[in-house]
N, C-alpha and C. Protein backbone atom coordinates (compact mmCIF):
# COMPACT_ATOMS: atom_id res chain seq x y z
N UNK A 1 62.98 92.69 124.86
CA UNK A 1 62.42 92.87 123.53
C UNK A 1 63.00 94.11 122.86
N UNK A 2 63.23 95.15 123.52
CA UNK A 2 63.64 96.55 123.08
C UNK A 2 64.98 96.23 122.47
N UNK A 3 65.86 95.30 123.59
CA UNK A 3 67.24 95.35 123.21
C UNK A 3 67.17 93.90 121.56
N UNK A 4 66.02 93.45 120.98
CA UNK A 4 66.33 92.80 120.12
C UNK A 4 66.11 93.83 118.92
N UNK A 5 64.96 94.25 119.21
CA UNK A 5 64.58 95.35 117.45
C UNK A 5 65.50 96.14 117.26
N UNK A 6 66.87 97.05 118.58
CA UNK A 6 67.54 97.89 118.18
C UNK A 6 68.69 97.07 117.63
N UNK A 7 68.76 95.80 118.12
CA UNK A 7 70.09 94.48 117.08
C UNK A 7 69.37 94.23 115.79
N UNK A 8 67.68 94.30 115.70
CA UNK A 8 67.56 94.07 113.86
C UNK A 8 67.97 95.28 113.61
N UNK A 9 67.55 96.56 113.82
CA UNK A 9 67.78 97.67 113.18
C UNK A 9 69.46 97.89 112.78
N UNK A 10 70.31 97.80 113.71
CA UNK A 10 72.03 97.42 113.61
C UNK A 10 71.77 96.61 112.29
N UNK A 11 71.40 95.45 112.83
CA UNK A 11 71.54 94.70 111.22
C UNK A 11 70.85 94.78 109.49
N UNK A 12 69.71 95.40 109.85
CA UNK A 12 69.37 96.04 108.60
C UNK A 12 70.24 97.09 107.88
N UNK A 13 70.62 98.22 109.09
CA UNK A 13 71.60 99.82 109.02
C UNK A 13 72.85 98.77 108.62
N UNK A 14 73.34 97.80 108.53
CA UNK A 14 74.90 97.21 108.40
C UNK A 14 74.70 96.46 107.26
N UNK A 15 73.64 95.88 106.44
CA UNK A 15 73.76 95.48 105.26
C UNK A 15 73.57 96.59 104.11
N UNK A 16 72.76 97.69 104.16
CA UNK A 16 73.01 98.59 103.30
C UNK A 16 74.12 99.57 103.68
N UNK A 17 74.87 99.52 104.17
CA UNK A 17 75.94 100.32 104.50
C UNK A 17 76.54 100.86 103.49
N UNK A 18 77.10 101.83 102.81
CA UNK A 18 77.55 102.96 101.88
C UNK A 18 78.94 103.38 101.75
N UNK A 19 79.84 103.85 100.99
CA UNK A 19 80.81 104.39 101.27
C UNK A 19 80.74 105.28 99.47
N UNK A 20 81.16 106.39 100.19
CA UNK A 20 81.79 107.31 98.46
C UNK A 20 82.78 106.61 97.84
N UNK A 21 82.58 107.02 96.17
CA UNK A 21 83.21 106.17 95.50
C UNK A 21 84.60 106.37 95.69
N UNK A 22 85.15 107.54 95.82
CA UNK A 22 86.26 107.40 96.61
C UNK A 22 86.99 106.86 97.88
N UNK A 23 86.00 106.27 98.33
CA UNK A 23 86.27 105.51 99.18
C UNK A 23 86.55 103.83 98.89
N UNK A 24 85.49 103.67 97.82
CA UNK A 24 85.69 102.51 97.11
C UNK A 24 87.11 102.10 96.69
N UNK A 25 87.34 103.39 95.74
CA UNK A 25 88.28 103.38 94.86
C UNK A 25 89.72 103.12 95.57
N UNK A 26 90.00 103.94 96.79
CA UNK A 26 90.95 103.20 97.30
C UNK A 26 91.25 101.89 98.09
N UNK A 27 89.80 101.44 98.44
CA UNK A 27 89.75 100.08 98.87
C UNK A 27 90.14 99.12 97.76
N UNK A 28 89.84 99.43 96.50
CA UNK A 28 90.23 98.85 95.03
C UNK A 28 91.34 98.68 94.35
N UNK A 29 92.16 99.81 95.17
CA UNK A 29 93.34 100.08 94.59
C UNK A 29 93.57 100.92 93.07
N UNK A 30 92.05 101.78 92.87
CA UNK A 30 92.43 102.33 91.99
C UNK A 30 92.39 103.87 91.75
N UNK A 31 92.66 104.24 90.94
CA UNK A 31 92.83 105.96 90.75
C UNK A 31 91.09 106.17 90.08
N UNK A 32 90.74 107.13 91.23
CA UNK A 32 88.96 107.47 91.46
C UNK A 32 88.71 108.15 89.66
N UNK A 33 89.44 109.20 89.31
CA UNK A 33 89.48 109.75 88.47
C UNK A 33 89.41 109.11 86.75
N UNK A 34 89.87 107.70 86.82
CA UNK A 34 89.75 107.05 85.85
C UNK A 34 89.01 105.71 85.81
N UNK A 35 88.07 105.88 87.04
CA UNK A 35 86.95 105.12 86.97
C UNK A 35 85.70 105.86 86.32
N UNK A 36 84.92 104.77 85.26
CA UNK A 36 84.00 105.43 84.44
C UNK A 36 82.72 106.27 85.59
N UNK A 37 82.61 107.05 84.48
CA UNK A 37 81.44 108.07 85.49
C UNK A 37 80.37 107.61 86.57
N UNK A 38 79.66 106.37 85.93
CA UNK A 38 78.91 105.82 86.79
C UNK A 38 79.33 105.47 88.21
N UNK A 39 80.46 105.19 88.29
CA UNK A 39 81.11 104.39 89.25
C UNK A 39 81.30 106.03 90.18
N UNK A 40 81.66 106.74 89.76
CA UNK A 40 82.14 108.34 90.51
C UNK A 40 81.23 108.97 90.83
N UNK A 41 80.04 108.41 90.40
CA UNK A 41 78.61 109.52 90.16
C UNK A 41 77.98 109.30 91.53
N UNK A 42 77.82 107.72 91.38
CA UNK A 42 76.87 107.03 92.85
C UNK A 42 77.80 106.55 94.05
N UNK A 43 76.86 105.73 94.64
CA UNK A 43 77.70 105.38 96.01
C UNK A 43 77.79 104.09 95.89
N UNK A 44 78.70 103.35 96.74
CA UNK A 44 78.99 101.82 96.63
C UNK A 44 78.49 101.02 98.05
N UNK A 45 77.77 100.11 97.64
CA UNK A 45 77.18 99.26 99.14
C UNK A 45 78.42 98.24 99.46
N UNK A 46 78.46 98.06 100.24
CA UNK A 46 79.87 96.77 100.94
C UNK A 46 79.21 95.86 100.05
N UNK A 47 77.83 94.94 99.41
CA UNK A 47 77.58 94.35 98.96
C UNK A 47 78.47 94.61 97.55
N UNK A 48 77.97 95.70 96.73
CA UNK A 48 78.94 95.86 95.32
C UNK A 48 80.35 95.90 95.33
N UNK A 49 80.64 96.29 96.69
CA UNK A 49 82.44 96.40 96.75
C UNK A 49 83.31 94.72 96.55
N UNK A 50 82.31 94.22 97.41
CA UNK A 50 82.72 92.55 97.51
C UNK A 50 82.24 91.68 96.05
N UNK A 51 81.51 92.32 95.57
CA UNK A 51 81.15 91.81 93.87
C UNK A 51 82.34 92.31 92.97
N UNK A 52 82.98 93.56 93.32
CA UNK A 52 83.96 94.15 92.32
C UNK A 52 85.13 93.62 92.94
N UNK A 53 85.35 93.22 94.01
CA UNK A 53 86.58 92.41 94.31
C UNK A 53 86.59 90.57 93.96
N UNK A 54 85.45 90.20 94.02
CA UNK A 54 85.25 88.86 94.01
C UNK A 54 85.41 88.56 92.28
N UNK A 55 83.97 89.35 91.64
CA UNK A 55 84.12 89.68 90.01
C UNK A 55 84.80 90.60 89.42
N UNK A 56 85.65 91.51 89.45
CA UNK A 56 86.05 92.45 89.15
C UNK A 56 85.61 92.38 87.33
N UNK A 57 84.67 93.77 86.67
CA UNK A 57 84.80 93.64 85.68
C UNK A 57 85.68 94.28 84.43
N UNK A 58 85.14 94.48 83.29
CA UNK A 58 86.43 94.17 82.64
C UNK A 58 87.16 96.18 82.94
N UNK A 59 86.23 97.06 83.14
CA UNK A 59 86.56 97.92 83.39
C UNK A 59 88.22 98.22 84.81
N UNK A 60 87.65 97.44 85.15
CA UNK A 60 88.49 97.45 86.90
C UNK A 60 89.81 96.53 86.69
N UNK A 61 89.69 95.43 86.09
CA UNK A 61 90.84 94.65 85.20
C UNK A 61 91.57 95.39 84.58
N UNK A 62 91.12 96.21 83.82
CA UNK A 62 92.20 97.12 82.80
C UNK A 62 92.72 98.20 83.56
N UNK A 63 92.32 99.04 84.27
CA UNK A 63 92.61 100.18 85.16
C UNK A 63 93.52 99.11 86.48
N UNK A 64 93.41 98.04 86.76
CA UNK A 64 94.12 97.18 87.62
C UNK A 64 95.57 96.87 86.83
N UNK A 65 95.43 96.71 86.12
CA UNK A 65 96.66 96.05 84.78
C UNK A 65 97.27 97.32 84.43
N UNK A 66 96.72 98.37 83.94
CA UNK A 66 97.40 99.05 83.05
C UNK A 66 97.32 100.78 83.65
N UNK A 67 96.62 100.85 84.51
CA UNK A 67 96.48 102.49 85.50
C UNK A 67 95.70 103.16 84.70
N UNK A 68 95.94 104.18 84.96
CA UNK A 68 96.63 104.98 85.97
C UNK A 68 96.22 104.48 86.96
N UNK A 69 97.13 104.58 87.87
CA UNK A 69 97.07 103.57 89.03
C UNK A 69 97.62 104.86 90.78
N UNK A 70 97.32 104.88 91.53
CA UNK A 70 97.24 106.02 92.59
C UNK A 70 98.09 106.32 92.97
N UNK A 71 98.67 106.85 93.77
CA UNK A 71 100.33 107.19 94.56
C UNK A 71 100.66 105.92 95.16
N UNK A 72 99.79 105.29 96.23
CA UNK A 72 99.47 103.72 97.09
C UNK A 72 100.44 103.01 96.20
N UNK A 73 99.70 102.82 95.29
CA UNK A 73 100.02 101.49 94.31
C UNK A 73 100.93 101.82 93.11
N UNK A 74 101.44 103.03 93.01
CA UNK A 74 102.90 103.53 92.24
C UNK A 74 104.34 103.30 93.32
N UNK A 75 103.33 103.81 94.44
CA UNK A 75 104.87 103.83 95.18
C UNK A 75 105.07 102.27 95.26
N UNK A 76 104.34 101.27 96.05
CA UNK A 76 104.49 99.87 96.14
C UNK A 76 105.19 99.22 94.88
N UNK A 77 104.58 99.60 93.54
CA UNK A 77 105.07 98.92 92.34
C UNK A 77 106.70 99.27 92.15
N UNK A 78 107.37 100.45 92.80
CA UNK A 78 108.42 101.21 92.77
C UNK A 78 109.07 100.48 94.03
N UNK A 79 108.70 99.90 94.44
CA UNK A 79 109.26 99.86 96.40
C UNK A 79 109.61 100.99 97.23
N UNK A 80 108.97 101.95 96.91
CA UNK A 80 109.52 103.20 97.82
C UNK A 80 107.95 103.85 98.37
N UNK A 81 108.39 104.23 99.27
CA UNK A 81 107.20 105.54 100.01
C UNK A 81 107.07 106.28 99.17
N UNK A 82 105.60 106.70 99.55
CA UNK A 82 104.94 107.44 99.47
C UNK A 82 105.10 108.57 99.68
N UNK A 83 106.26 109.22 100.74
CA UNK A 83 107.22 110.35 100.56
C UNK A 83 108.21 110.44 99.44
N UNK A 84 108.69 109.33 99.55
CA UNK A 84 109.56 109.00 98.54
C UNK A 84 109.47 109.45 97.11
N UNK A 85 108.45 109.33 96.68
CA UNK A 85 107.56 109.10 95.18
C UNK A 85 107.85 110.97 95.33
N UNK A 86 107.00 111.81 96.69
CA UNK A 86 107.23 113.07 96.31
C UNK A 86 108.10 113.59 96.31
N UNK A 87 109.55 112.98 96.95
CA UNK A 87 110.74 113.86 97.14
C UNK A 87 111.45 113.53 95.50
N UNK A 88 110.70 112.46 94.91
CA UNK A 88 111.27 112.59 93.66
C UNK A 88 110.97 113.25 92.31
N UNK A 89 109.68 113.80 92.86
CA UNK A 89 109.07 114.73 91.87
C UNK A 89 107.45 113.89 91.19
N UNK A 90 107.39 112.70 91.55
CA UNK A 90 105.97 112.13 91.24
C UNK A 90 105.00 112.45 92.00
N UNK A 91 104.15 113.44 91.70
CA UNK A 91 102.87 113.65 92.47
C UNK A 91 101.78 113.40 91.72
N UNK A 92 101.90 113.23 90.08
CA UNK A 92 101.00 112.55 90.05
C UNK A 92 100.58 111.04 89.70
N UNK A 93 99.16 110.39 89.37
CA UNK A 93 99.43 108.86 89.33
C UNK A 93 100.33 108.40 87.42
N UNK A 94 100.63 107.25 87.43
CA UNK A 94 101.25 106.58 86.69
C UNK A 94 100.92 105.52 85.93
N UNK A 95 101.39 105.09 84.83
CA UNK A 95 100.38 103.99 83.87
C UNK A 95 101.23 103.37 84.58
N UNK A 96 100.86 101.66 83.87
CA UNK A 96 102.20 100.77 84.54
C UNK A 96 103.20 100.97 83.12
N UNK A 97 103.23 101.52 82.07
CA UNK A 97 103.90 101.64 81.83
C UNK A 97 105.04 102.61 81.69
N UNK A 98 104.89 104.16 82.67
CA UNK A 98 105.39 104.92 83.24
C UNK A 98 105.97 104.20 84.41
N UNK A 99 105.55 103.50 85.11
CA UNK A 99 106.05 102.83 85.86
C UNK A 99 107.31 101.96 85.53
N UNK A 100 107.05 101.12 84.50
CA UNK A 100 107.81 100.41 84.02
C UNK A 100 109.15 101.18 83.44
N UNK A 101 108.92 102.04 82.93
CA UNK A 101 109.72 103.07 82.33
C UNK A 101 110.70 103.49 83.18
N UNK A 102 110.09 103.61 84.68
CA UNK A 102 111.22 104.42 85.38
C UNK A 102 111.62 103.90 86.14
N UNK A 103 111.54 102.06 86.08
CA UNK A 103 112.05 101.02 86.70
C UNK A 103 113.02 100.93 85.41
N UNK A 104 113.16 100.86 84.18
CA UNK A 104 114.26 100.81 83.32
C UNK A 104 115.33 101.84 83.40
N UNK A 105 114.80 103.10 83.87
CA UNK A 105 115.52 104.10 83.57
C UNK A 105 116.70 104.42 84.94
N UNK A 106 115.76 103.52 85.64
CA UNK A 106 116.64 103.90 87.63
C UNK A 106 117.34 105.27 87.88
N UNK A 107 116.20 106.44 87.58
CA UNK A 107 116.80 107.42 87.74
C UNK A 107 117.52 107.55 89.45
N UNK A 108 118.37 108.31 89.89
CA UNK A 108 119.00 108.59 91.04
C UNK A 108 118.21 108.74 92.08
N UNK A 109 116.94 109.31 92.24
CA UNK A 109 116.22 109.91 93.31
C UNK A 109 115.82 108.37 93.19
N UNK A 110 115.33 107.39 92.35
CA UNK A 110 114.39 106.39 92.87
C UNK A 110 115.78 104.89 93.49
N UNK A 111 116.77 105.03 93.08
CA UNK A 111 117.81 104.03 93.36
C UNK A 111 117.90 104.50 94.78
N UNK A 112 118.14 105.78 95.51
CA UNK A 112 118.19 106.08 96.53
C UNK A 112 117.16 106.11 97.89
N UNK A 113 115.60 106.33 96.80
CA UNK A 113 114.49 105.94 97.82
C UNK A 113 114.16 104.24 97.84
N UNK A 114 114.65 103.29 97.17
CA UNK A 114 114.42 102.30 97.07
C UNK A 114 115.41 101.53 98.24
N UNK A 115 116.70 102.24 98.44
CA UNK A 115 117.54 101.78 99.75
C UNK A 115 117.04 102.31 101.06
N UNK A 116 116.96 103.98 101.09
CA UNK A 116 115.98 103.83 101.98
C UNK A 116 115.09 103.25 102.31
N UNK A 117 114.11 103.26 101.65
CA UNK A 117 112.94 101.77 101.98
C UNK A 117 113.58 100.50 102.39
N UNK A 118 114.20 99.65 101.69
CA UNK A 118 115.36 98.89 102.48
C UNK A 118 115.63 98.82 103.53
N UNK A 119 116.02 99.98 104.04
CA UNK A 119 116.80 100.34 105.46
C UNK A 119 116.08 100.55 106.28
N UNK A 120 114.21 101.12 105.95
CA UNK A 120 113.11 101.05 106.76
C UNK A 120 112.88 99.43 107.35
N UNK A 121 112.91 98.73 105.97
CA UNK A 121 112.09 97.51 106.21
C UNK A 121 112.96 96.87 106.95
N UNK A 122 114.46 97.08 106.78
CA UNK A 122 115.35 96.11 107.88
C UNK A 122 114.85 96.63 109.34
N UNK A 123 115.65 98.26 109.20
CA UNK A 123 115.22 97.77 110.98
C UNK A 123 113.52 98.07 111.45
N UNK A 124 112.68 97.49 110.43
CA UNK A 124 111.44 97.10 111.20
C UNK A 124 111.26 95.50 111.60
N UNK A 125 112.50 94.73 110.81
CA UNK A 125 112.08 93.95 111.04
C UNK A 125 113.16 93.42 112.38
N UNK A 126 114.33 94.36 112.19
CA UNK A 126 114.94 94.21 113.73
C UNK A 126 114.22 94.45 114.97
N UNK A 127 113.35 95.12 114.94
CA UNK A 127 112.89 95.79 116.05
C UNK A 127 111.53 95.16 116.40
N UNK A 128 111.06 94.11 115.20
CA UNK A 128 109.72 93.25 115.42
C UNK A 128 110.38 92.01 116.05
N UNK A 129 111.89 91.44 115.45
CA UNK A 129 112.74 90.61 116.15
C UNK A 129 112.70 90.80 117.76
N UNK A 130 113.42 91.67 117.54
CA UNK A 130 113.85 91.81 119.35
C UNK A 130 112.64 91.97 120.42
N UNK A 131 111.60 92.70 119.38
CA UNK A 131 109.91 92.54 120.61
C UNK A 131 109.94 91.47 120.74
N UNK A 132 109.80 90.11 119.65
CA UNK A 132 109.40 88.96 120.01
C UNK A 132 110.08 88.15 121.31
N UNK A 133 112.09 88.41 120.79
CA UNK A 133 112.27 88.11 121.77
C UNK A 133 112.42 88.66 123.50
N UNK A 134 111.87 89.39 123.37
CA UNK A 134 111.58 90.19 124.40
C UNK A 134 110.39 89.71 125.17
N UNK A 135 109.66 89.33 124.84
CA UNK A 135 108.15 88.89 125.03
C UNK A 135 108.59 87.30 125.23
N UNK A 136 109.31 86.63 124.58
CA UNK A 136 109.38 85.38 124.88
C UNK A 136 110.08 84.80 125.92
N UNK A 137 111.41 85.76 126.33
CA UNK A 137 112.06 85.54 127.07
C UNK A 137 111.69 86.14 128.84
N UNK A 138 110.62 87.24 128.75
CA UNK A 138 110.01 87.51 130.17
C UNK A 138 108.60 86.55 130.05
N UNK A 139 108.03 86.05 129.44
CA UNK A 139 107.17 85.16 129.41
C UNK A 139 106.97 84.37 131.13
């Protein structure tokens, strides 16, 4: 009996579960700072997080579409790291149309972190190759 009330209590403590809105915000993919106050003020239940991903409203749509948008999701829109972004002088976040801008402009630092990245993603994917066959062939 003891070991059932401390599994309701688990399950009561796991449906109101909490996270800071900054915590939200990067689960969201968005920049904390240009979410309206309310959203920065309080805390978010896993219940509202899965409503703002499922419904997203029109607030979270536009900041999704148009940013400022975080380092995460500048560097990805760029194809480069997240080092990358700083060795080029972006530390801070970006509209998409700053973004867009400096996808027209292909300054030097980002043509160069964009091959690097390249050259990450190849040999990760050499080296996820050869595990497999590695694993398949001592099988």
């Amino acid at each position: 009996m003891h070991t059932l009330d401390t599994l309701d209590a688990m399950t009561q403590h796991q449906s109101t579960q909490t996270m800071k809105p900054a915590t939200a915000a990067k689960k969201l993919g968005v920049y904390l700072e240009a979410t309206p106050a309310e959203f920065r003020e309080g805390v978010v239940s896993r219940a509202e997080l899965n409503a703002l991903q499922t419904d997203p409203p029109q607030w979270l749509r536009d900041l999704r579409r148009d940013g400022p948008h975080p380092r995460p999701v500048v560097a990805a829109k760029l194809g480069v790291s997240i080092s990358g972004l700083a060795r080029g002088g972006v530390t801070e976040p970006l509209t998409t149309e700053q973004i867009e801008a400096l996808k027209q402009e292909r300054p030097e630092w980002l043509e160069r972190e964009r091959a690097t990245q390249a050259e990450v993603r190849k040999e990760a994917a050499r080296l996820k190759k050869r595990g497999s066959e590695s694993t398949e062939g001592g099988a």
